[in-house]
Structure formats: structure tokens, C-alpha cells
Protein backbone atom coordinates (compact mmCIF):
# COMPACT_ATOMS: atom_id res chain seq x y z
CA UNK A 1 87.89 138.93 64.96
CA UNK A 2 85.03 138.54 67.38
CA UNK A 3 84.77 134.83 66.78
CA UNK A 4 88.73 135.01 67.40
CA UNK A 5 88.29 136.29 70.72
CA UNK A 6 85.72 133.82 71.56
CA UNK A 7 87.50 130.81 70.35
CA UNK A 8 90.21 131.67 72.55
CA UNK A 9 88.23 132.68 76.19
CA UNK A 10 86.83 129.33 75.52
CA UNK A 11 90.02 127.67 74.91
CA UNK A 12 91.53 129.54 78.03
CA UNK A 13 88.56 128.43 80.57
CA UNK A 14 89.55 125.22 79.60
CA UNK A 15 92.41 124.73 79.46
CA UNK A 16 92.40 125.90 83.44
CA UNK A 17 89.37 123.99 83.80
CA UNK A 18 91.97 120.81 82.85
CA UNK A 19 94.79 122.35 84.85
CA UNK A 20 92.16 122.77 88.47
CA UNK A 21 90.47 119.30 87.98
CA UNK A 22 93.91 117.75 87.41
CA UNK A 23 93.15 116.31 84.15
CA UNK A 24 96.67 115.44 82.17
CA UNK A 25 96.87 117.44 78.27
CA UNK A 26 97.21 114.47 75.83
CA UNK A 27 100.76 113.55 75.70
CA UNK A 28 102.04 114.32 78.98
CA UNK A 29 104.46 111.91 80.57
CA UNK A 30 102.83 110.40 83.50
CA UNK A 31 104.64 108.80 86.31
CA UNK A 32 104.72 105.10 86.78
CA UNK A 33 104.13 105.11 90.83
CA UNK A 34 105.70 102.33 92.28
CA UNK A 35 105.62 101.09 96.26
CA UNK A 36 108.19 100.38 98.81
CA UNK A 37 107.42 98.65 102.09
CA UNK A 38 109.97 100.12 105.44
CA UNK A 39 109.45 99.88 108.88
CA UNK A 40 107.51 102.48 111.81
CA UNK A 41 108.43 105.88 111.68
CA UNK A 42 111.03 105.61 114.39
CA UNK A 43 113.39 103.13 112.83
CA UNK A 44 115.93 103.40 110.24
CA UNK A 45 113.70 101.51 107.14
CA UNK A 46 111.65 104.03 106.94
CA UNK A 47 114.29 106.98 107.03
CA UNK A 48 116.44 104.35 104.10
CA UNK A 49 112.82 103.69 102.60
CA UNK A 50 112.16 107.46 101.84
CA UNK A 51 115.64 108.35 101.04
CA UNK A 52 115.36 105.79 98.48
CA UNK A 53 112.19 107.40 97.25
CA UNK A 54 113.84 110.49 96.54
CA UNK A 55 116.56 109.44 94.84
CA UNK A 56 114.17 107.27 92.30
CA UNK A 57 111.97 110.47 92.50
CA UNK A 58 115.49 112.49 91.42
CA UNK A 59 117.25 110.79 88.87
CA UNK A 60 113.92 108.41 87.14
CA UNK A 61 112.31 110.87 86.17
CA UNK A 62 109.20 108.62 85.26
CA UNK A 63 109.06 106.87 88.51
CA UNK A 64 107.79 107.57 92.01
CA UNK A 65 108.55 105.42 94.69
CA UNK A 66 105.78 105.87 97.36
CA UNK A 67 106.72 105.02 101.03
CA UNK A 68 104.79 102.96 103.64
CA UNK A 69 105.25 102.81 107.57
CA UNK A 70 104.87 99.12 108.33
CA UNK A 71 105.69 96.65 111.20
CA UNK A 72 108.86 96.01 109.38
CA UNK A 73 110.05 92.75 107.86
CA UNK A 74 107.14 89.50 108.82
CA UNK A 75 104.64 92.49 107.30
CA UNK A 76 106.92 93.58 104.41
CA UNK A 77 107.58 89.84 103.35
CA UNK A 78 103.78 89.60 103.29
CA UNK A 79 102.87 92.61 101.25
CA UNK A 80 105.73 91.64 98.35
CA UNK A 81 105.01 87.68 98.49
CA UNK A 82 101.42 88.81 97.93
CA UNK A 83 102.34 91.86 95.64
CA UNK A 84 100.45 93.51 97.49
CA UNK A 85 103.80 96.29 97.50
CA UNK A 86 106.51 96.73 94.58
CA UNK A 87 109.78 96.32 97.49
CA UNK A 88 110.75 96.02 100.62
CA UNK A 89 113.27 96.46 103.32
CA UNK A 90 113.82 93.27 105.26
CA UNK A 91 116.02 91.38 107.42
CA UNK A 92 117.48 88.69 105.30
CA UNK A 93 116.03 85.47 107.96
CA UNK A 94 113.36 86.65 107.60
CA UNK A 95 113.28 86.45 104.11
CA UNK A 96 114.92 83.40 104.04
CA UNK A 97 112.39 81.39 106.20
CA UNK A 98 109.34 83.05 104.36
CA UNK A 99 110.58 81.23 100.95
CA UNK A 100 110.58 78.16 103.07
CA UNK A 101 107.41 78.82 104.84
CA UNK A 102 109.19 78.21 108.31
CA UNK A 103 109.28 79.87 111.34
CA UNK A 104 107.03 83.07 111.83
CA UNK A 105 105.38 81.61 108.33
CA UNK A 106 105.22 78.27 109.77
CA UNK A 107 101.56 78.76 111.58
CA UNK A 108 99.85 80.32 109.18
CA UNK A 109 101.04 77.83 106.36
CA UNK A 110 102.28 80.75 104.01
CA UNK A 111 105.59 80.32 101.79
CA UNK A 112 106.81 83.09 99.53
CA UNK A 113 108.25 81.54 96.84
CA UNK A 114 108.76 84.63 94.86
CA UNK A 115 110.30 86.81 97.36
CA UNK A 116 113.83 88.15 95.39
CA UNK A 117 116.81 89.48 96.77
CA UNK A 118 117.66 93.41 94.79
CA UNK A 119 120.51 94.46 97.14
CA UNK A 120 121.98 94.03 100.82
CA UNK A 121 122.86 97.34 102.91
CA UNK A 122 122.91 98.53 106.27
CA UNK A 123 123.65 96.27 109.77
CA UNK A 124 120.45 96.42 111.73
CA UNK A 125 122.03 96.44 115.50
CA UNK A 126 119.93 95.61 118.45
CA UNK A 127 119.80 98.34 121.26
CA UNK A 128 118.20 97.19 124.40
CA UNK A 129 117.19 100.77 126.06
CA UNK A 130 116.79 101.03 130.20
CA UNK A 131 116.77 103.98 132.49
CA UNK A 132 120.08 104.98 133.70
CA UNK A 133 117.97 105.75 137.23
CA UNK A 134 116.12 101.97 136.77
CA UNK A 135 119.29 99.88 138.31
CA UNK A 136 119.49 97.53 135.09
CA UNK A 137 123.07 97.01 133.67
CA UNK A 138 122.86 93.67 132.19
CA UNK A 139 120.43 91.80 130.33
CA UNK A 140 120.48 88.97 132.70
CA UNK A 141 118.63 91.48 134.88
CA UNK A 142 115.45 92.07 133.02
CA UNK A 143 114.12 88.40 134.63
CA UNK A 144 110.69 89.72 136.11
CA UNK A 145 110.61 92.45 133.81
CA UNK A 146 108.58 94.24 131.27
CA UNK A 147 110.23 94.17 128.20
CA UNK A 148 109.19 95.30 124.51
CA UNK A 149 110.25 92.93 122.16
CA UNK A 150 109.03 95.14 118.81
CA UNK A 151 106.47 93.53 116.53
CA UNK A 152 104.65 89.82 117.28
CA UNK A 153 106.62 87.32 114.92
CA UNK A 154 108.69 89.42 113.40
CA UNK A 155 112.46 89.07 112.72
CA UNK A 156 113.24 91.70 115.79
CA UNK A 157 111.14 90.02 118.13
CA UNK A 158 113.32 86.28 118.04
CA UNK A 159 116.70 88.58 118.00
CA UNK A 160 115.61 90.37 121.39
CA UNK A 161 114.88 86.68 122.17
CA UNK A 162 117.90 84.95 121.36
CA UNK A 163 120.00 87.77 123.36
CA UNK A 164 117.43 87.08 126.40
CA UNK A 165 117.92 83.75 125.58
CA UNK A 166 121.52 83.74 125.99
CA UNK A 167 121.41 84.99 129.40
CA UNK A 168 119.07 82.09 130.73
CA UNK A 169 116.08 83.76 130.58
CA UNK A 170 112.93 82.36 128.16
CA UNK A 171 109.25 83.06 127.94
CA UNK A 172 107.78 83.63 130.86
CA UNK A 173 110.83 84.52 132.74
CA UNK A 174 110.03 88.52 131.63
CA UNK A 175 106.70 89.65 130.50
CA UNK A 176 107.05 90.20 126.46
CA UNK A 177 105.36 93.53 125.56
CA UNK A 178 104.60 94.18 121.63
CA UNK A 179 105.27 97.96 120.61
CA UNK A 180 106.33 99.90 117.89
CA UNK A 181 110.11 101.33 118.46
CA UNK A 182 108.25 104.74 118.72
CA UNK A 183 105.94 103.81 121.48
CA UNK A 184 108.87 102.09 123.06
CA UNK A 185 110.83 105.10 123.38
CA UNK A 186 108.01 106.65 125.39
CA UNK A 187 107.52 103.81 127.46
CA UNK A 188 110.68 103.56 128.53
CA UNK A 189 111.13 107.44 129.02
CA UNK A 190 107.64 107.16 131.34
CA UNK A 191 108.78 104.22 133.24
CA UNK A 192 105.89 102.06 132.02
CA UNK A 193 108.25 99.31 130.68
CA UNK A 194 111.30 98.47 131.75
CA UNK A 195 113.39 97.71 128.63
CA UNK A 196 112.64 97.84 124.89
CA UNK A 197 114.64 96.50 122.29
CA UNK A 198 115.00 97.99 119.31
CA UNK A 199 116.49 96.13 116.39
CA UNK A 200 117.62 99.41 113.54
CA UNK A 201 120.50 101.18 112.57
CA UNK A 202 122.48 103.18 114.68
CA UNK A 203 121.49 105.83 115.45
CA UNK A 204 118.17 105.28 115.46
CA UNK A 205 115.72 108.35 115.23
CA UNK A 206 113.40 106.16 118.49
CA UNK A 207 117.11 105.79 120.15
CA UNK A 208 118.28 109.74 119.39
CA UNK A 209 114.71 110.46 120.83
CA UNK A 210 114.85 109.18 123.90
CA UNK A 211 118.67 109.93 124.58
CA UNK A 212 117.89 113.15 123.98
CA UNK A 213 116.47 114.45 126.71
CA UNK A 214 116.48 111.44 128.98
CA UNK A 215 119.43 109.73 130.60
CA UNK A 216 119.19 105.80 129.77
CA UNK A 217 121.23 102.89 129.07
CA UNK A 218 122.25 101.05 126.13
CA UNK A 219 122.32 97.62 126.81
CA UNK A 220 125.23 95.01 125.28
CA UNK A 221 126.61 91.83 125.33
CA UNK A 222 129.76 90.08 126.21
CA UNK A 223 131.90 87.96 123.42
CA UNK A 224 131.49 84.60 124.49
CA UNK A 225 127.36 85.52 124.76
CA UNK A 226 127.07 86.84 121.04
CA UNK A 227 128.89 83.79 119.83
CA UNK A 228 126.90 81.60 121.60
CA UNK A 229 124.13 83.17 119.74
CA UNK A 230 125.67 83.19 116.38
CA UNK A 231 127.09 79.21 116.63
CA UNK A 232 123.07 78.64 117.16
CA UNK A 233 121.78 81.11 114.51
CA UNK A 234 124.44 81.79 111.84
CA UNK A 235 122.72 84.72 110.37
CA UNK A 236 123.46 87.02 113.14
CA UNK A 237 127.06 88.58 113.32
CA UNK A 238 128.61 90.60 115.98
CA UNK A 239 128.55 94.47 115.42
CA UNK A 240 129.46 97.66 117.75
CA UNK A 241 127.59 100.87 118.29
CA UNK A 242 130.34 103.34 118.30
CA UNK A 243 131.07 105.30 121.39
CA UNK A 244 129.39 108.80 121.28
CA UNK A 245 126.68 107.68 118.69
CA UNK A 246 123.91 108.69 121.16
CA UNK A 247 124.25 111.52 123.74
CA UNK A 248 125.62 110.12 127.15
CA UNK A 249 127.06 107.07 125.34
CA UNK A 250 130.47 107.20 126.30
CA UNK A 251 131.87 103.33 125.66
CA UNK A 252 131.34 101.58 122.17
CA UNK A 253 127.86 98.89 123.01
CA UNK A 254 128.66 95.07 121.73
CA UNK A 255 125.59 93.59 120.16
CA UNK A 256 124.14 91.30 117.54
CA UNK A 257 123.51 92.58 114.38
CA UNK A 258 122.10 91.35 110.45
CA UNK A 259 121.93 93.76 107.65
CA UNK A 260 118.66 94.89 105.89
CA UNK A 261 118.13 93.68 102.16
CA UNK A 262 116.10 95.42 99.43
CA UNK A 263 113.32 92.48 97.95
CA UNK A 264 111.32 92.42 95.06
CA UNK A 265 109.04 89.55 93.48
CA UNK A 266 109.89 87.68 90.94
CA UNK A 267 106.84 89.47 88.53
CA UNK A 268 108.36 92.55 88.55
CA UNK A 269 110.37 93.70 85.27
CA UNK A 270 114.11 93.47 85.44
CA UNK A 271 114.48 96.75 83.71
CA UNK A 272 112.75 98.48 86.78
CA UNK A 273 114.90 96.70 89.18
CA UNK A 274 118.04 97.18 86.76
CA UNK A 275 116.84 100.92 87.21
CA UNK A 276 116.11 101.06 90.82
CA UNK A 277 119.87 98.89 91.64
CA UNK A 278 121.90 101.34 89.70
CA UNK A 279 120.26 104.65 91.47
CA UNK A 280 121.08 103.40 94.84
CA UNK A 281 124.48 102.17 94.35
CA UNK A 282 125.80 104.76 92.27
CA UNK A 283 124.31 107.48 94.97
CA UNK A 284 125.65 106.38 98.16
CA UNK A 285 126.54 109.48 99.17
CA UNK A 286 122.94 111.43 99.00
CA UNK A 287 121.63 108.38 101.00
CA UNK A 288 124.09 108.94 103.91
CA UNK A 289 123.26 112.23 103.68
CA UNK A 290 119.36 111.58 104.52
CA UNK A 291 121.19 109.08 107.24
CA UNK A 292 124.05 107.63 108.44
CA UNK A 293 123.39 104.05 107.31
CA UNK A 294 123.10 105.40 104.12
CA UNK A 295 126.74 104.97 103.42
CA UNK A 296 126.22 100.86 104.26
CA UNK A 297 124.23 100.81 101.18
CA UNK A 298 126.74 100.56 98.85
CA UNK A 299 128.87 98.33 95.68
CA UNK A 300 131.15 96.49 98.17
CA UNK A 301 128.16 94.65 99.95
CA UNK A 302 125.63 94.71 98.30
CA UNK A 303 125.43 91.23 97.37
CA UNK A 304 126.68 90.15 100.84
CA UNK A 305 124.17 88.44 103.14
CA UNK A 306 121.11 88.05 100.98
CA UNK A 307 119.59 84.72 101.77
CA UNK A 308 117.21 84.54 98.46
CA UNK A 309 118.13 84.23 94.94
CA UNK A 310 118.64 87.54 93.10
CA UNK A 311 116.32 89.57 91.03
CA UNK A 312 117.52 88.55 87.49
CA UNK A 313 117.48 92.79 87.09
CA UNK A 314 119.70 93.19 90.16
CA UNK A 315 121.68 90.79 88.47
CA UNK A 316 122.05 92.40 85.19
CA UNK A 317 123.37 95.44 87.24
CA UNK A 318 125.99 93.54 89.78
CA UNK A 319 127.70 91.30 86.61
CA UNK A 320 128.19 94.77 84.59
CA UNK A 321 129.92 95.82 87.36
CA UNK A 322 132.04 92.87 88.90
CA UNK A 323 130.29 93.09 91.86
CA UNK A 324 129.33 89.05 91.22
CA UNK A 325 130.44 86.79 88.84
């Protein structure tokens, strides 16, 4: 009886000597932890990005989808091109010219090959952000300005210049600031900058921010500007920001939009992807819970707008439900 009692304190310290050093008993399930590649912490990929990660997190129950806060798509394209990440949100140019090794890839002589479309979702919308009290109602009158054009190279930077464009102003006619949408909302709040553009969802949690406690203006475009743009650069379509989205936004704001795709590589396993497709379509609704432009992440488009070939796991998932032939 003695040895009993022994045999079992010593079984008992350590079993909680396994349980404090975090050491798994043999034949527990262990998570596979995957990675998924979003955008700063003021836009709307990284809000879609961890709402993603909790569905995976919720209904596969042997897979974690970790989140990262990135500078968006030119840095996500680069982290799954080098799987260096699992997936990313992206604007679909962007994608598109990586797999070509043109435009922001051009200089540094990089093409992404593997970069693979999973799904298309919500319309990023570009929201050009001014003090009500700053005298700026157009975009044609940001010439001598200081305006934040998001991050170097990347996909938001040449739509803030293609609107600027459109209005007869190029580089050198405003001075081009590089800031995360976060930093932009506080330098346009402090006066330090005189415009920032931020290319997201609407709303935007750097847009609700600012509008929040500080009376600005959402900047648009007329017709015959946006389709200017979009005869010149066909992946950009024409999208409104509802009236009322933001506090003091009484009129709907015209302006260019392009949704946000879900990539992969081509390396990783259809059966993940198959896995990862099917949460996210077939839970729409939890995702617009977490936000809005959730409910843009649905069957009816997403295979609309992707720009690269599909995921042969995406797919899989799309045939066995019509969604492509």
C-alpha cells in the first residue's frame, strides 16, 4: 500500500510537471498552425484576416490560422511568393503583375510564379480624408499639398495616384507622404498632412477613427473622372460609399474601387485550401458579423475578379458547388 501511494505522488508531480512546462501527453492532437498575411491594424485585411482566423480556429478544429499586420498587398505577395506565409489578402493587380514580375516587381527583378488565387471578396474603396475646416473639396485641390499615399509600391499607393492623376496632377505636383492608414488618421486629425488616402473597406476602423471625433471630408470623384481611370486601368471599377457610413457623411462618396482576393502558393495542399474555401463561404454571416465587408465574402463572387489561376483546392470546392464550371 505504501509503494501504492508513492507510485501515485510520483505519477501526480508529473503529470503537472508535463501540464506547467507545456509538454503534450503522447497522443494528443496538436494543431497544425498555419499563417495568413492582412494589412496594418487600421484597415479592413486585418479585421477580414482575423475573422478568418477564427472561423478556421472554430470549425477546423486541427488548424490555427495565425494573423500578421503587414503593409498590405506588395508585402503580402512577397511573403506567399517566398512562402515565407501560408495566405494572403491582396488586391488582385497586384497579384497579377507580381506573376509577371511587372510593375512594383519590375525593379527588383522578382516574379511570383506561384502566387494562386483561393477566393475573391470584399471591394477595397479609396477614401481620400481632409479636414472639413482645411478648405479642400476636390482632389484637384491637393496640388501643393501633403498627401499620404499608404505604403511605397504598393497596390494603394498607384490607385491614390491614378485618382491624382486624373485630375492633372503627377509627382511632384503634391508632396507624396508614405504612412500606414493608422498614422494617417492622426496626421490628418493633427493637421500635419493634408490628405491621406486610404484604399480599405468601408467603413474602415482608420476612417471610423478619425470621423469619430473629428469633422473631415471624404473625398470623391465625378463619372467621367473614374472612367477615365478605368478605360486606362481596367482593373479598377466604380464603387459608392453609402451615405451615413461614417458619422457626418451625409451624401453617398463616388470612388474607385477593386476587391481583395485570398492567395495561396501553389505548394500548399489542396485539401487545406479545399478546407479553408469551404469555412469561409459557407460562414458568411459570422464574418459580417466581425465586419461589414464580411458579407462581400461570399459564393456569388468569389471567383469574380481574381487575376491568377486558381488553387487546384479552391477549385475542387467552387466545381462541387457550381460556382465555376
Amino acid at each position: 500500500m505504501k509503494m501504492n501511494r508513492s507510485i501515485q505522488l510520483s505519477v501526480a508531480v508529473l503529470c503537472l510537471f508535463i501540464l506547467v512546462m507545456g509538454i503534450p501527453f503522447a497522443g494528443a492532437a496538436e494543431k497544425r498552425t498555419l499563417s495568413i498575411a492582412t494589412g496594418g491594424t487600421g484597415g479592413t485585411y486585418f479585421v477580414i484576416g482575423g475573422g478568418m482566423g477564427k472561423l478556421v480556429e472554430q470549425y477546423l478544429p486541427g488548424v490555427k490560422l495565425m494573423v500578421q499586420s503587414t503593409a498590405a498587398s506588395t508585402e503580402n505577395i512577397r511573403l506567399v511568393g517566398t512562402k515565407k506565409v501560408d495566405f494572403a489578402i491582396s488586391m488582385p493587380d497586384s497579384a497579377y503583375f507580381a506573376r509577371k514580375g511587372e510593375r512594383e516587381f519590375a525593379r527588383g527583378k522578382e516574379k511570383y510564379e506561384n502566387i494562386r488565387g483561393v477566393i475573391g471578396g470584399h471591394a477595397s474603396i479609396l477614401q481620400g480624408l481632409v479636414l472639413e475646416s482645411s478648405g479642400i473639396k476636390s482632389i484637384a485641390d491637393l496640388k501643393g499639398k501633403k498627401v499620404a499615399l499608404s505604403a511605397p509600391s504598393s497596390p494603394s499607393m498607384y490607385v491614390a495616384m491614378a485618382a491624382l492623376e486624373a485630375y492633372g496632377l503627377k509627382e511632384g505636383d503634391y508632396k507624396g507622404l508614405f504612412m500606414t492608414y493608422a498614422e494617417m488618421s492622426d496626421a490628418v486629425r493633427s493637421g500635419s498632412i493634408d490628405c491621406g488616402f486610404v484604399f480599405a473597406g468601408a467603413p474602415s476602423s482608420a476612417v471610423l477613427d478619425i470621423t469619430s471625433n473629428t469633422n473631415v471630408r471624404i473625398l470623391g470623384m465625378e463619372k467621367t473622372k473614374i472612367d477615365k481611370i478605368i478605360e486606362k486601368y481596367p482593373y479598377f471599377s466604380a464603387g459608392t460609399i453609402k451615405a451615413n457610413t461614417y458619422k457626418g457623411q451625409t451624401e453617398d462618396v463616388h470612388q474607385l474601387i477593386t476587391p481583395a482576393i485570398l492567395i495561396t502558393h501553389a505548394d500548399m495542399d489542396a485539401g487545406t485550401v479545399y478546407d479553408i474555401t469551404k469555412v469561409v463561404l459557407e460562414h458568411t454571416k459570422e464574418l459580417t458579423a466581425i465586419h461589414p465587408s464580411g458579407a462581400e465574402w461570399n459564393p456569388e463572387d468569389a471567383a469574380v475578379g481574381l487575376g491568377v489561376p486558381l488553387h487546384p483546392g479552391a477549385a475542387k470546392y467552387l466545381r462541387e458547388k457550381k460556382i465555376i464550371q
